[in-house]
C-alpha atoms as a PDB file:
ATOM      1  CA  UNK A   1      13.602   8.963 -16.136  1.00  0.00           C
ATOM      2  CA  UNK A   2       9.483   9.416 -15.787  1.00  0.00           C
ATOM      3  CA  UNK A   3       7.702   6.559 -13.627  1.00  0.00           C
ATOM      4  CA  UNK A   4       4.816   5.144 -14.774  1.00  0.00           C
ATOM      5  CA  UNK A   5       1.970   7.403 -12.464  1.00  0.00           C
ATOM      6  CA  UNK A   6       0.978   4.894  -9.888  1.00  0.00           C
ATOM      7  CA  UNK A   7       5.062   4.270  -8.339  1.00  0.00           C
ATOM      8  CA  UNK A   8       5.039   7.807  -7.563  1.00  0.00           C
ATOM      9  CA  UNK A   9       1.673   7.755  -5.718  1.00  0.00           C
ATOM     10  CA  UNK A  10       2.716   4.632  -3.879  1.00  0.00           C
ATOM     11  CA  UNK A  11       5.455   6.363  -2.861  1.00  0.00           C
ATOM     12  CA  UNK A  12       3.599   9.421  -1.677  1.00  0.00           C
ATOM     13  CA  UNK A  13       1.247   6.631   0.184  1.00  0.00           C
ATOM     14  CA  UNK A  14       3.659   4.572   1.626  1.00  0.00           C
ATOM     15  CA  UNK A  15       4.289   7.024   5.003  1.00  0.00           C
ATOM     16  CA  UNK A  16       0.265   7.206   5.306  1.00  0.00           C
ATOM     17  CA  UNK A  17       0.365   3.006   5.306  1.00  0.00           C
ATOM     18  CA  UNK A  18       2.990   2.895   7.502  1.00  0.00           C
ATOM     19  CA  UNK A  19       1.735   4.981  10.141  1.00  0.00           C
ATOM     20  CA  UNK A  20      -1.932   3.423   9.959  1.00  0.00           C
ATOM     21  CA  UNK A  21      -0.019   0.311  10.815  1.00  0.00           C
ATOM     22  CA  UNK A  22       2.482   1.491  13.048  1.00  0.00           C
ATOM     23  CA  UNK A  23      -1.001   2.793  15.015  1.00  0.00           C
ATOM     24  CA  UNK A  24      -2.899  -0.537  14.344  1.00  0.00           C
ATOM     25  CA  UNK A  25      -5.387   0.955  12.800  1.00  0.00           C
ATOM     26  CA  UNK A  26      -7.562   0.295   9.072  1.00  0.00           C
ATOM     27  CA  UNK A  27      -7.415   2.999   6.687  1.00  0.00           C
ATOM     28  CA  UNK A  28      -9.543   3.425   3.062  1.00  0.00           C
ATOM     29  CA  UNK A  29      -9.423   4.745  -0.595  1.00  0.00           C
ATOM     30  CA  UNK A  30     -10.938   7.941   0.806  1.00  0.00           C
ATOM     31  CA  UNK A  31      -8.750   8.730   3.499  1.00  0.00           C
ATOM     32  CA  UNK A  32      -5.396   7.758   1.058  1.00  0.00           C
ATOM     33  CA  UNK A  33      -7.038  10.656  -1.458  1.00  0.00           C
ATOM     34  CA  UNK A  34      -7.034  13.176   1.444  1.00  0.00           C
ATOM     35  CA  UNK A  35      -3.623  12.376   2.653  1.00  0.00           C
ATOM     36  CA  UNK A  36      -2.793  13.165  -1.052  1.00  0.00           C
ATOM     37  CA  UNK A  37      -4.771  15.236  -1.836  1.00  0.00           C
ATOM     38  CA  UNK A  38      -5.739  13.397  -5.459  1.00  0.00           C
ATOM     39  CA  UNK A  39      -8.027  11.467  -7.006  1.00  0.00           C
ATOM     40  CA  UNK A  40      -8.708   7.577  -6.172  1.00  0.00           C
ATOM     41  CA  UNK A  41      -8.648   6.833 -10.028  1.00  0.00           C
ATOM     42  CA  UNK A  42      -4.910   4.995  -9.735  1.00  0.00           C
ATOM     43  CA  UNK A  43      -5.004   3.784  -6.075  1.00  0.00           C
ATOM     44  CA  UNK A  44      -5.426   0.069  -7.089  1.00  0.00           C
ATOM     45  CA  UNK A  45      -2.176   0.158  -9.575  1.00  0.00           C
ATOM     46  CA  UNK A  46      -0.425   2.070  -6.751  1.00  0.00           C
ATOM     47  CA  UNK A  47      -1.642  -0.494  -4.008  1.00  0.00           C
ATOM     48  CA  UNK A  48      -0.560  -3.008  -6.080  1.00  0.00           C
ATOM     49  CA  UNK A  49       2.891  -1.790  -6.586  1.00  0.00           C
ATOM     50  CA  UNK A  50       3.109  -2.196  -3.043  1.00  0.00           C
ATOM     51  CA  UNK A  51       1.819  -5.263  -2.657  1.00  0.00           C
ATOM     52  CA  UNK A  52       3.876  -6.666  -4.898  1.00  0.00           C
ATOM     53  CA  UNK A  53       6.975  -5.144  -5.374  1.00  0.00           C
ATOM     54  CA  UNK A  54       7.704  -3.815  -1.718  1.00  0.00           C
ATOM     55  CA  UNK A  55       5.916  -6.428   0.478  1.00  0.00           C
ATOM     56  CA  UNK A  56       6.144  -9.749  -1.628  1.00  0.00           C
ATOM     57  CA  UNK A  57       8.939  -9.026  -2.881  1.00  0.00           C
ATOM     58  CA  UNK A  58      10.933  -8.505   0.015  1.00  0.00           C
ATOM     59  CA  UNK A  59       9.071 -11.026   2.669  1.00  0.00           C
ATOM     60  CA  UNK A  60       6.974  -8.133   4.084  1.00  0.00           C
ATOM     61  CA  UNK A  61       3.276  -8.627   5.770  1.00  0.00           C
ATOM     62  CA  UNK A  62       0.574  -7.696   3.054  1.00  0.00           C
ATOM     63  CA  UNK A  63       0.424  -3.645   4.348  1.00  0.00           C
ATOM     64  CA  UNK A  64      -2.141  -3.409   1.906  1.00  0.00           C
ATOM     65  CA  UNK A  65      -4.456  -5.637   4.127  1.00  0.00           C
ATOM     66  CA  UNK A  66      -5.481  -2.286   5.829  1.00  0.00           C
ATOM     67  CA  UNK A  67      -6.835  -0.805   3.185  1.00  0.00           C
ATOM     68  CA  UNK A  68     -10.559  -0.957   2.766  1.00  0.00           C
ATOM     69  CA  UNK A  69     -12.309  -0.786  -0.352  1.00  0.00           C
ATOM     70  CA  UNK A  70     -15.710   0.622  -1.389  1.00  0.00           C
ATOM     71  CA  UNK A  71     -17.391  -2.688  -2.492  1.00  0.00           C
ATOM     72  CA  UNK A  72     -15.797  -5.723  -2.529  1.00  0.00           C
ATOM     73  CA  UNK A  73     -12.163  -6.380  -2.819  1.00  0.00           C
ATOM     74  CA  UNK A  74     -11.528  -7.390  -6.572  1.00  0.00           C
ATOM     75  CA  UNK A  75      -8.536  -8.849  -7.776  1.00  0.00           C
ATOM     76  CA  UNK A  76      -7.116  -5.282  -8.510  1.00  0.00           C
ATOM     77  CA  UNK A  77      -7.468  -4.189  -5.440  1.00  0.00           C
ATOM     78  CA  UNK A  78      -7.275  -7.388  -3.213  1.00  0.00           C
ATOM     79  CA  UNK A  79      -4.530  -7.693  -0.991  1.00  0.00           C
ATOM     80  CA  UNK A  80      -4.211 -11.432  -1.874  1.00  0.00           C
ATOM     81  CA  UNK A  81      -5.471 -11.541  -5.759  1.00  0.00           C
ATOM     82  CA  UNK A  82      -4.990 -15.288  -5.917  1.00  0.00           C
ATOM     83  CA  UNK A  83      -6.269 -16.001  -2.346  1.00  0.00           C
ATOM     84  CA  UNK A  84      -9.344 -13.910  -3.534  1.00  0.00           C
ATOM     85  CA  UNK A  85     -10.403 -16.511  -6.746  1.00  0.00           C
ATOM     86  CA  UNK A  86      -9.573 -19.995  -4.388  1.00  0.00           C
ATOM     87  CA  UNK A  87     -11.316 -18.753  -1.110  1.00  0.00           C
ATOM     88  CA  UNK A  88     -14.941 -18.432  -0.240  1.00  0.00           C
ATOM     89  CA  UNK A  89     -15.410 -15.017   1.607  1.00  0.00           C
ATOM     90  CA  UNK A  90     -15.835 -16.081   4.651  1.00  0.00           C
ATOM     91  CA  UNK A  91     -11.912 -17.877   4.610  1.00  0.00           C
ATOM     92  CA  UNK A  92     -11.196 -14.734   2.361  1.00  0.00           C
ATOM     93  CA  UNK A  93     -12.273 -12.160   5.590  1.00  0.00           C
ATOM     94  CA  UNK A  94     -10.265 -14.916   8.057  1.00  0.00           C
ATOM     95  CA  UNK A  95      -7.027 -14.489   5.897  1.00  0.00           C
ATOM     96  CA  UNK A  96      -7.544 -11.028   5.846  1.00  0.00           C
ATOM     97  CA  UNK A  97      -7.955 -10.790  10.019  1.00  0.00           C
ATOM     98  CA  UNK A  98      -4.974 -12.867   9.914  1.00  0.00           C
ATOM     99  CA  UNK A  99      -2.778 -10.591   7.730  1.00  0.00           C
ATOM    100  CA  UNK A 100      -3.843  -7.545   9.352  1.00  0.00           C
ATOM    101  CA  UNK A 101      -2.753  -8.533  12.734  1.00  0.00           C
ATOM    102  CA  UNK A 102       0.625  -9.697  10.945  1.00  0.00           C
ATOM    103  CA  UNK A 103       0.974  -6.178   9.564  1.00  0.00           C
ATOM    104  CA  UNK A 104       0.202  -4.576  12.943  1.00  0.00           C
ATOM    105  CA  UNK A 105       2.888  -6.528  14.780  1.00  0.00           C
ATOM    106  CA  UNK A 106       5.937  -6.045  12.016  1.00  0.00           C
ATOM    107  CA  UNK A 107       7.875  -3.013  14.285  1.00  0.00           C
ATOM    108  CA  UNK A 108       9.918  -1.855  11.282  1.00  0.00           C
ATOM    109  CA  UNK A 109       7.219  -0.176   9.066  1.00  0.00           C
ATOM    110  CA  UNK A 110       8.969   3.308   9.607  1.00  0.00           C
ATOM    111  CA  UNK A 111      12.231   1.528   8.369  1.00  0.00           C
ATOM    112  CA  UNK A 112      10.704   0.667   5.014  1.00  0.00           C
ATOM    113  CA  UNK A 113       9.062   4.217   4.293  1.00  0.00           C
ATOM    114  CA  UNK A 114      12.408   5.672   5.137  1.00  0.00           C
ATOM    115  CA  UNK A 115      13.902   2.948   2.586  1.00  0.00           C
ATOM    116  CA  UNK A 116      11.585   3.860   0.063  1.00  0.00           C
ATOM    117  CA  UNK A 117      12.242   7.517   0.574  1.00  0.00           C
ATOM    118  CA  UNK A 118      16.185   7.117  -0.083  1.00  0.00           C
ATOM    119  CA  UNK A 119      15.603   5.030  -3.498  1.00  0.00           C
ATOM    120  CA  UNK A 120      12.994   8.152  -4.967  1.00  0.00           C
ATOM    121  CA  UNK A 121      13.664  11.859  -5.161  1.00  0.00           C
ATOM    122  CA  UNK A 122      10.060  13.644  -3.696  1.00  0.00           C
ATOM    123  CA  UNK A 123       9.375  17.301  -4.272  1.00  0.00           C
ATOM    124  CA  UNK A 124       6.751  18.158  -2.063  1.00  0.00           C
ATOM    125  CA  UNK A 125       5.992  21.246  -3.637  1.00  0.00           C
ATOM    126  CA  UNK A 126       5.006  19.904  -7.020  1.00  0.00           C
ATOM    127  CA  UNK A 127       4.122  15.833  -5.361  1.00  0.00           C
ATOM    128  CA  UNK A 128       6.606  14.413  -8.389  1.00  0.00           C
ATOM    129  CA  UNK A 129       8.774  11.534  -7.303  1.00  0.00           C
ATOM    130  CA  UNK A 130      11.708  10.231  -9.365  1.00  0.00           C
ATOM    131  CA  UNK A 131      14.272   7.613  -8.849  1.00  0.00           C
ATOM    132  CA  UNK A 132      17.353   9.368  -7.213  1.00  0.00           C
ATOM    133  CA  UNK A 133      20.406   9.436  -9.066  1.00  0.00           C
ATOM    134  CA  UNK A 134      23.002   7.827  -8.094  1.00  0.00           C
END
């Protein structure tokens, strides 16, 4: 079964996040491209994914609080899309602090990437991912 383009990336991402916060330290849309070796062209959808569907979804701090962004955040790319339209930026940049240092102190960020790792198949030589079959 094909994935839509940006799970895959966020899966080949994921690792890179988790080590940036396992280090306690910011990362950006530039560095993520090298670590891939890709273009930046699907990073929001990807960062998204994660956002949403690993971290929300699962009571996680917002990993993709770490992530800096040439220009402002936008509500693609925003860690906190609603948080972004209700807060002035100066709250907006508090939040952020806030969330950061919450995704700095979670201990189990190597847990999740390995998680992540047993759900999708990743061939390293040709960067695909796919579910794993059951």
């Amino acid at each position: 079964m094909a994935l839509p383009p940006h799970i895959p990336l966020a899966v080949r991402i994921f690792p890179y996040l988790a080590e940036c916060a396992n280090n306690g330290r910011v990362t950006n849309t530039g560095e993520l491209c090298e670590y891939v070796r890709g273009e930046t062209r699907l990073f929001s959808s990807a960062l998204g994914w994660i956002r949403d569907h690993v971290c929300a979804e699962h009571n996680l701090p917002p990993l993709t609080a770490i992530v800096e962004h040439a220009g402002r955040d936008t509500r693609s790319n925003s860690f906190a899309p609603r948080k972004l339209d209700e807060l002035n930026r100066e709250e907006y940049d508090k939040l952020r602090a806030e969330a950061m240092q919450k995704v700095y102190a979670y201990p189990r960020w190597t847990a999740v990437s390995e998680a992540l790792e047993k759900l999708y198949t990743f061939d390293s030589d040709s960067r695909r991912v796919a579910p794993r079959s059951s």
